[in-house]
Protein backbone atom coordinates (compact mmCIF):
# COMPACT_ATOMS: atom_id res chain seq x y z
CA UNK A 1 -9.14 49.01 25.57
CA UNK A 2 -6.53 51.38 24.83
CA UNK A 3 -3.07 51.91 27.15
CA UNK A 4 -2.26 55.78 27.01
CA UNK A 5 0.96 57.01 28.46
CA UNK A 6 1.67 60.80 29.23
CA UNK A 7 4.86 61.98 29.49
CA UNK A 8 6.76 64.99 30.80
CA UNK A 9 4.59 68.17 31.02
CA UNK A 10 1.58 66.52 29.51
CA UNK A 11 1.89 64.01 32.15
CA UNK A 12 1.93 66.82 34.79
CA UNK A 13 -1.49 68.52 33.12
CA UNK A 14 -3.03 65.26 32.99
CA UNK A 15 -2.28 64.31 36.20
CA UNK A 16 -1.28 60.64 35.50
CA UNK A 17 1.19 59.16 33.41
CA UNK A 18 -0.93 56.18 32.16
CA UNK A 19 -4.68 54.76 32.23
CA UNK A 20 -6.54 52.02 30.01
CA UNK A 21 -9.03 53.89 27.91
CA UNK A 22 -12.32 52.29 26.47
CA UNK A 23 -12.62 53.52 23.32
CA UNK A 24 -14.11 53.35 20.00
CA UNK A 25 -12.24 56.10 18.26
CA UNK A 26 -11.43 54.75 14.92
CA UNK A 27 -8.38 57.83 14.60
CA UNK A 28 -5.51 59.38 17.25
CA UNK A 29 -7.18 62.77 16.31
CA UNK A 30 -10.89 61.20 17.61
CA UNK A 31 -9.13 59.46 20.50
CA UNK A 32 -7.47 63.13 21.55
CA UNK A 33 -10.77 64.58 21.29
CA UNK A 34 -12.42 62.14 23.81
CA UNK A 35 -9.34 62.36 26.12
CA UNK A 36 -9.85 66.39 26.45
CA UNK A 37 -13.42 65.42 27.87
CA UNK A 38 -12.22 63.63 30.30
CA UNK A 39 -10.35 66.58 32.68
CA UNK A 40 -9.34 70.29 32.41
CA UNK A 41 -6.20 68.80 32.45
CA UNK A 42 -5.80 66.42 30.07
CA UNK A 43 -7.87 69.24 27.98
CA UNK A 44 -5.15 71.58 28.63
CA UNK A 45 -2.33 68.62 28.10
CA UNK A 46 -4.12 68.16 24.47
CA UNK A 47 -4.93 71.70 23.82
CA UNK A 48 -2.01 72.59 21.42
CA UNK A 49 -1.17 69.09 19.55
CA UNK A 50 1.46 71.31 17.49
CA UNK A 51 3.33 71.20 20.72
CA UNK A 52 2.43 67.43 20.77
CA UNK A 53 3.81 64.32 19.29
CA UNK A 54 2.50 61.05 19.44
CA UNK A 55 3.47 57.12 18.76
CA UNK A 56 0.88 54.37 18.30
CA UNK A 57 2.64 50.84 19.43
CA UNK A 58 5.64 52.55 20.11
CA UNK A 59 5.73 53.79 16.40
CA UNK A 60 5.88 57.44 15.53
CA UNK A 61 2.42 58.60 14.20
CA UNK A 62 0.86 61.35 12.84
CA UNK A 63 -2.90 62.64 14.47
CA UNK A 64 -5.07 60.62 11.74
CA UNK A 65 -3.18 57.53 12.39
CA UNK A 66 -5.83 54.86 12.51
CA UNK A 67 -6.19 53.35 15.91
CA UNK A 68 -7.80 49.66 14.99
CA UNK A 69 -6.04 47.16 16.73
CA UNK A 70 -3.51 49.44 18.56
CA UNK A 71 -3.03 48.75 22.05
CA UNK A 72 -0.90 51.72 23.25
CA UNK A 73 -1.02 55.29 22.15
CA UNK A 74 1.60 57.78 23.78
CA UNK A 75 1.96 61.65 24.43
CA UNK A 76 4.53 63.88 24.21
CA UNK A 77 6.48 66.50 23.78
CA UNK A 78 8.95 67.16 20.54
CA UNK A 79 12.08 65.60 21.21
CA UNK A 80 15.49 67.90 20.98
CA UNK A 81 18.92 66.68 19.82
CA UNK A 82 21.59 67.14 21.93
């Protein structure tokens, strides 16, 4: 079971900022794919992953991050400096 947290707009297109996933994906990228089955929106949320970043255990991780043993994955959207 997998914690996934949405934030900002992708939160909005999911429609929910968080839900407990069974999955067996063994990557983020195979996780993303099974979350874009789930809804149109969390298809639409997940449908441009260059306009997406993601953390695994509130790490920074790139799409074919492995997902064994991770507990929380996180969406969203490029941070700005300011």
């Amino acid at each position: 079971m997998i914690e996934v947290l949405y934030f900002a707009w992708l939160r909005e297109r999911a429609g929910t900022a968080r839900e407990k996933v069974e999955t067996q994906a063994p990557t983020v990228a195979a996780l993303v794919e099974e979350l874009r089955g789930r809804s149109e929106g969390h298809a639409l949320a997940l449908s441009d992953l260059r306009a997406v970043r993601v953390a695994v255990d509130q790490k920074l991780a790139a799409f074919d991050a492995p997902l064994v043993g991770a507990r929380e994955v996180a969406f969203f959207p490029p941070m700005t400096g300011g």
